[in-house]
Protein backbone atom coordinates (compact mmCIF):
# COMPACT_ATOMS: atom_id res chain seq x y z
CA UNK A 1 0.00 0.00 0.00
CA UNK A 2 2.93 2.06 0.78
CA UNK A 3 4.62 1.57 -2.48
CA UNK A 4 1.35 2.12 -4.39
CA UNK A 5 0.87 5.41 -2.77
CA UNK A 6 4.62 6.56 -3.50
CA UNK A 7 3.90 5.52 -7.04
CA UNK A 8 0.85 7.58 -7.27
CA UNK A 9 2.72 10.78 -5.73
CA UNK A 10 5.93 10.34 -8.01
CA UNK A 11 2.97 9.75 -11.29
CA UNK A 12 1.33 12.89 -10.48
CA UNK A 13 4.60 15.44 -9.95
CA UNK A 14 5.69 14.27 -12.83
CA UNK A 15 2.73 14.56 -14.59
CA UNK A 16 2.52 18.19 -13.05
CA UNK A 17 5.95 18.67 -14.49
CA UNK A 18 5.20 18.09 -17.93
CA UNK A 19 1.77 20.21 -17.64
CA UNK A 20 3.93 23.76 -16.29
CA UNK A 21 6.10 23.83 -19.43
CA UNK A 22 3.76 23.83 -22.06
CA UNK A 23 1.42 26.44 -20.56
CA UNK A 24 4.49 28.81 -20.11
CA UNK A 25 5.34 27.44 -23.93
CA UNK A 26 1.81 28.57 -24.72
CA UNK A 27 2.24 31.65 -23.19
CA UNK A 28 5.52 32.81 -24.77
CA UNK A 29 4.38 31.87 -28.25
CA UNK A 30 1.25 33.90 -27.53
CA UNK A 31 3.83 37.05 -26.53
CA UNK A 32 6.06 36.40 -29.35
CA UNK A 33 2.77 36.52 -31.21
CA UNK A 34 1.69 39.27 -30.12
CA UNK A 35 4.98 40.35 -30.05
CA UNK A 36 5.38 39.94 -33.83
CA UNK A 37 1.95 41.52 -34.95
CA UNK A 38 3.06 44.64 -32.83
CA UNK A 39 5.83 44.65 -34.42
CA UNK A 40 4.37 44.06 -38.25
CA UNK A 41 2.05 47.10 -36.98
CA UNK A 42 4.98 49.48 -36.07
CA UNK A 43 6.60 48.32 -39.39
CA UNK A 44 3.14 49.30 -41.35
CA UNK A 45 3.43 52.91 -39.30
CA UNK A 46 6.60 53.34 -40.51
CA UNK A 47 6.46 52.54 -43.50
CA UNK A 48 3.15 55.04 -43.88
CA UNK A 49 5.18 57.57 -42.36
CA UNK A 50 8.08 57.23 -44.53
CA UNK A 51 5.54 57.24 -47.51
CA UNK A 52 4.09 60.64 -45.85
CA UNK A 53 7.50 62.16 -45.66
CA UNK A 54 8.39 61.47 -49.28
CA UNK A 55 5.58 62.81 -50.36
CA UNK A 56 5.85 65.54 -48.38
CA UNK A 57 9.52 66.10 -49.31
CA UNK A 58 8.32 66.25 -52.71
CA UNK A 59 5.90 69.02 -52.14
CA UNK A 60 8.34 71.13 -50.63
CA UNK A 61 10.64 70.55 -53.16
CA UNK A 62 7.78 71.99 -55.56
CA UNK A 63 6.87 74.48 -53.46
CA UNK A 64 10.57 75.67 -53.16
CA UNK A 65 10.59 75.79 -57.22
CA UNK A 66 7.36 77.81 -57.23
CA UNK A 67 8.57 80.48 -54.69
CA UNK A 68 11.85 80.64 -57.03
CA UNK A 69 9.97 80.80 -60.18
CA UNK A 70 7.79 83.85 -58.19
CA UNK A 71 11.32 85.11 -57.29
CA UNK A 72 12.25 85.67 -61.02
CA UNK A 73 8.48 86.28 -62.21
CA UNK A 74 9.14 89.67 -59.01
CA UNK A 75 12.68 90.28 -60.08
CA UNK A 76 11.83 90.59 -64.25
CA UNK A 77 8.57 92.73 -62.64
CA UNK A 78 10.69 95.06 -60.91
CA UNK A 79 13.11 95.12 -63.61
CA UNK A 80 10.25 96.49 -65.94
CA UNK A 81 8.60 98.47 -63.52
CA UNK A 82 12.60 100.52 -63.04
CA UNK A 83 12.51 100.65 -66.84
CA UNK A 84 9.02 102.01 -67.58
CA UNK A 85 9.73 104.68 -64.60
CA UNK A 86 12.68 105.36 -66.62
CA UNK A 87 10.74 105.53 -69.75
CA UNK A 88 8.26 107.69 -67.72
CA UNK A 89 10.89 109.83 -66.29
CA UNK A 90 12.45 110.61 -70.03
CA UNK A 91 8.84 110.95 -71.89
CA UNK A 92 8.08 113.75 -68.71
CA UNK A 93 11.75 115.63 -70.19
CA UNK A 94 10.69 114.93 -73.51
CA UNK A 95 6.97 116.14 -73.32
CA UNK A 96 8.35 119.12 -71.00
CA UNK A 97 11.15 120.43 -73.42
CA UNK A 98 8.33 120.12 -76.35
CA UNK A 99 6.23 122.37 -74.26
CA UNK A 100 8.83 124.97 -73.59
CA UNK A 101 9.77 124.82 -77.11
CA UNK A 102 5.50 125.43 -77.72
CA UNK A 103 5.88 128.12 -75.26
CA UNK A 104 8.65 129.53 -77.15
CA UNK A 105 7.25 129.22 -80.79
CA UNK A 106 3.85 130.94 -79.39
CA UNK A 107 6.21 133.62 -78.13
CA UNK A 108 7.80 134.56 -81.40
CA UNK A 109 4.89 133.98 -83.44
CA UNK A 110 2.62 136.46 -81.22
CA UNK A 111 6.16 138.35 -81.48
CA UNK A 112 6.40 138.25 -85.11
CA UNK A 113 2.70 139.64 -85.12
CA UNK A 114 3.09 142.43 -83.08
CA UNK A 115 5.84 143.54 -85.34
CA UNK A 116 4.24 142.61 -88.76
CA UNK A 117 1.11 144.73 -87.15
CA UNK A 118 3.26 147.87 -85.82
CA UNK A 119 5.36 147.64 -89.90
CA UNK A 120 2.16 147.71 -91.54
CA UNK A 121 1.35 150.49 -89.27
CA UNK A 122 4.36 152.61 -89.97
CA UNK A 123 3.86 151.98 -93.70
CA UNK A 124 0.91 153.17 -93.51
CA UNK A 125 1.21 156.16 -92.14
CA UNK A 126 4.63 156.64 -94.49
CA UNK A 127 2.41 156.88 -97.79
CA UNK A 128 -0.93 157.95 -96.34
CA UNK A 129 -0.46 160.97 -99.31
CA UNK A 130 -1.43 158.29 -101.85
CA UNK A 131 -4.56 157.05 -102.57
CA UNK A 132 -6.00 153.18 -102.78
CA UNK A 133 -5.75 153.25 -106.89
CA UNK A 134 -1.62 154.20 -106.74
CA UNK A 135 -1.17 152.01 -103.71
CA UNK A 136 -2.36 149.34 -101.27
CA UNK A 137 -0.83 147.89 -97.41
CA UNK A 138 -2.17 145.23 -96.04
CA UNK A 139 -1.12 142.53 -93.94
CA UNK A 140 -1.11 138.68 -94.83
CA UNK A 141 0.63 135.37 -93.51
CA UNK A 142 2.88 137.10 -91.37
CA UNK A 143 3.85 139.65 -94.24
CA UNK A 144 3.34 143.41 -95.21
CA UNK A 145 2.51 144.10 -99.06
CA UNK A 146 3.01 146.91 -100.22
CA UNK A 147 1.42 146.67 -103.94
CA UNK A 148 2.20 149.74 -106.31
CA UNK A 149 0.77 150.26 -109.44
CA UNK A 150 2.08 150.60 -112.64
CA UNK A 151 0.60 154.17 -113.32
CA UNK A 152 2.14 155.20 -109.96
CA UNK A 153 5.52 153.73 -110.80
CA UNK A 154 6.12 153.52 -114.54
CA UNK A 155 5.02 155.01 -118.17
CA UNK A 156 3.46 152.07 -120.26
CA UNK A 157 5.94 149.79 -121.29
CA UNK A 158 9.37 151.00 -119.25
CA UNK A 159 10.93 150.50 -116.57
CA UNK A 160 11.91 154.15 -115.67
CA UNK A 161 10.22 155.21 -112.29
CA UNK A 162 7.92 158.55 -112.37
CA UNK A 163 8.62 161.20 -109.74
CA UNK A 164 5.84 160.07 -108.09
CA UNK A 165 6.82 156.47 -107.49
CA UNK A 166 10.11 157.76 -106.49
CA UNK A 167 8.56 160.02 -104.00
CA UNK A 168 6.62 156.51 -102.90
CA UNK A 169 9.71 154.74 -103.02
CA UNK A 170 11.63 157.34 -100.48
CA UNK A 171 9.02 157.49 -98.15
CA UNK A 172 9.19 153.45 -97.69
CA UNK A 173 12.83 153.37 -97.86
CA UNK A 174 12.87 155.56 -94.63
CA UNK A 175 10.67 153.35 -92.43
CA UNK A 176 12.83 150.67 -93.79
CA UNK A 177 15.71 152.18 -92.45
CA UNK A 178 14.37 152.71 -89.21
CA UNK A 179 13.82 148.73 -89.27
CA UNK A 180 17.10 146.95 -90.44
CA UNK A 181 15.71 143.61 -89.39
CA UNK A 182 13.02 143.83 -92.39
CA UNK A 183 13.50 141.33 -95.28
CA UNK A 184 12.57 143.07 -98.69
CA UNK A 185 11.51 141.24 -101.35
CA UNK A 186 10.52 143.28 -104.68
CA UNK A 187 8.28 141.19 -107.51
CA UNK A 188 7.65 142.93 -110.80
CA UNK A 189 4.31 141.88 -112.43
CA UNK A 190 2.49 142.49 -115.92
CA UNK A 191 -0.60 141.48 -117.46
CA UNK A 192 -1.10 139.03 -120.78
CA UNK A 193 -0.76 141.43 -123.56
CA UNK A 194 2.48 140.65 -125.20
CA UNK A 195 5.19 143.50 -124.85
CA UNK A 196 6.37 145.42 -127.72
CA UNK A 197 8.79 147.38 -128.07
CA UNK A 198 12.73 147.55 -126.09
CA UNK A 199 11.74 144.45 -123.77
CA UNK A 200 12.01 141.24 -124.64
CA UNK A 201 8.83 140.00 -123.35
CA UNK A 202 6.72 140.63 -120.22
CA UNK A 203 9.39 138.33 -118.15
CA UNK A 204 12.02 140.86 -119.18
CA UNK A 205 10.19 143.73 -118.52
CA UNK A 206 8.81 142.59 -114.68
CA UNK A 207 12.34 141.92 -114.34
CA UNK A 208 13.36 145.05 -115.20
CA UNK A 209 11.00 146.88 -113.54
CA UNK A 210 12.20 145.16 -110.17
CA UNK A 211 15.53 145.73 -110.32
CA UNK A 212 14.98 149.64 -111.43
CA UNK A 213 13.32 149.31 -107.74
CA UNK A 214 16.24 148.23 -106.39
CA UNK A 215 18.72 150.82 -107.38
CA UNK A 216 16.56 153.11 -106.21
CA UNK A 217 16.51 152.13 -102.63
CA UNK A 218 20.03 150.79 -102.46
CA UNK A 219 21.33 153.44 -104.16
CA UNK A 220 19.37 156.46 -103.86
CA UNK A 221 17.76 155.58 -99.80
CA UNK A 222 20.80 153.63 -98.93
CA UNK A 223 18.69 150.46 -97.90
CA UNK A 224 21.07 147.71 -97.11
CA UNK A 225 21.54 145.55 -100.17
CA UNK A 226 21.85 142.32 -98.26
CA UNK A 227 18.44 142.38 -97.22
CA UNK A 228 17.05 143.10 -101.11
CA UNK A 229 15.66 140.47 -103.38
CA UNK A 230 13.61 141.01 -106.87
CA UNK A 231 11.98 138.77 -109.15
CA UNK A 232 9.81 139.13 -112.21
CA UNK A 233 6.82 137.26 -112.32
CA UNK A 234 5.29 138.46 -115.89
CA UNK A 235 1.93 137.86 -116.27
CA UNK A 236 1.85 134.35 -113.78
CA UNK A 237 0.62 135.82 -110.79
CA UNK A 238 -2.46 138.01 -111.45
CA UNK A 239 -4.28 139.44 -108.82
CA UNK A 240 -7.39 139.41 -111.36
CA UNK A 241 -8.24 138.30 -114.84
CA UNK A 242 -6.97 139.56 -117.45
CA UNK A 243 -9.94 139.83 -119.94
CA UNK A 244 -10.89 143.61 -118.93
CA UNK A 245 -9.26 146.79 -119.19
CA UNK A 246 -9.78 147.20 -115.17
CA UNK A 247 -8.46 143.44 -113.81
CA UNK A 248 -5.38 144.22 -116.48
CA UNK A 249 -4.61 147.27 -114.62
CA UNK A 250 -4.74 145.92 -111.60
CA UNK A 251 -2.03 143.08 -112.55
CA UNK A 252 0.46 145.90 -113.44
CA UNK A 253 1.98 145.99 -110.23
CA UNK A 254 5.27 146.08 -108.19
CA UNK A 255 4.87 144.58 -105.49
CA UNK A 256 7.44 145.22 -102.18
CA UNK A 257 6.69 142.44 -99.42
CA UNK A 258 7.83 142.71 -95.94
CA UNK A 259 9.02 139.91 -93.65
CA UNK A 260 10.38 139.90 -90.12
CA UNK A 261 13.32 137.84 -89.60
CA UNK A 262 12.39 134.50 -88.39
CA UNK A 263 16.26 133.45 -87.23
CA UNK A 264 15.11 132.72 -83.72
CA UNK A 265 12.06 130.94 -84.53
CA UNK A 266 14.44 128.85 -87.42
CA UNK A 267 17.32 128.24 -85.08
CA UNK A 268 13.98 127.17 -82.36
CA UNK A 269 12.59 124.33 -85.29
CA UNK A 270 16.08 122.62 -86.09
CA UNK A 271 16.73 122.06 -82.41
């Protein structure tokens, strides 16, 4: 009986022996399992996160290129935005200087009026003693004219001024005198009958008639030369037709046109 019962106690510690082990066995392999999924999980997190940081890696790298690109896209801007100041700067000279220069030409043209006015004025008064039919002044595009006829100047035909037109011609050449910075200009001018006679042909005789002018104010009224001109104009520049006695009168004229200098204003228009 004793042997029986030491046989049951040694069966059942060693059949508790075996048992122990393979419950702790069970138990680690359920660690390491859990152990291992843990550890698949953390391996799934970081493999998101890496995937995240790529990603966002690559959007700052974008990001980076758009700021540069808006770098350039502001540099070029304020590049063009110095030039058109620039440009803005130099049209403001430009569109100032060509309003002085506006200023300037108003100036002498209201200038060149007042003088033009106050010559024809002068003139005027100079040869008030003849009457509209010998002589005419008026005022036109910036000019005096001083037309004289042929009956006051010349016999039918010559150029040989009457005492009259000499008379005429001495009373202008002192108001002339008393203006040295008038430009004469003397054009001789017929009507469309053919001349007959010493002259050539009307051209000869306007010509002629002109230049008798001349010497009479240059020489006679000392009236600087250098400001003289003449021209004949025969019968291609009537002041009316030429089919009546009257409008054939009327183009048998010398006229003497009167200019203010116009350096300044010149010199003003070539700048």
């Amino acid at each position: 009986m004793k042997n029986k019962a030491i046989t049951i106690v040694i069966a059942f510690s060693a059949l508790l022996t075996s048992c122990v082990p393979k419950r702790l066995l069970r138990q680690s392999e359920s660690k390491v399992s859990s152990l291992q999924k843990d550890s698949a999980d953390q391996a799934g997190k970081i493999a998101d996160l890496q995937s995240r940081l790529g990603s966002l890696q690559s959007d700052i790298e974008n990001l980076n290129k758009k700021i540069s690109a808006l770098n350039d896209q502001n540099n070029a801007l304020g590049q063009q935005t110095s030039l058109q100041k620039n440009q803005l700067n130099l049209s403001k000279e430009e569109l100032e200087k060509l309003r002085q220069r506006s200023q300037q030409l108003e100036q002498l043209l209201e200038q060149q009026k007042r003088q033009t006015q106050d010559l024809k004025t002068k003139m005027s008064e100079a040869l008030n003693s003849f009457n509209s039919n010998e002589l005419t002044v008026t005022q036109k595009n910036g000019k005096v004219y001083v037309s004289l006829s042929e009956g006051l100047l010349f016999p039918s035909g010559s150029a040989v001024v009457n005492p009259r037109g000499v008379d005429a011609l001495a009373k202008l050449a002192a108001v002339l005198n008393l203006n040295p910075d008038i430009s004469v200009n003397i054009e001789g001018h017929t009507d469309s009958i053919p001349i007959r006679g010493r002259y050539k042909d009307n051209w000869d005789l306007s010509t002629a008639r002109a230049n008798a002018i001349v010497r009479i104010l240059t020489d006679n009224y000392k009236v600087d030369p250098v400001r003289v001109e003449a021209s004949g104009h025969s019968k291609y520049d009537p002041v009316d037709i030429n089919s009546t006695p009257e409008g054939r009168s009327r183009n048998r004229r010398t006229e003497i046109i009167l200019s203010p200098k116009l350096d300044e204003m010149y010199k003003l228009l070539e700048q």
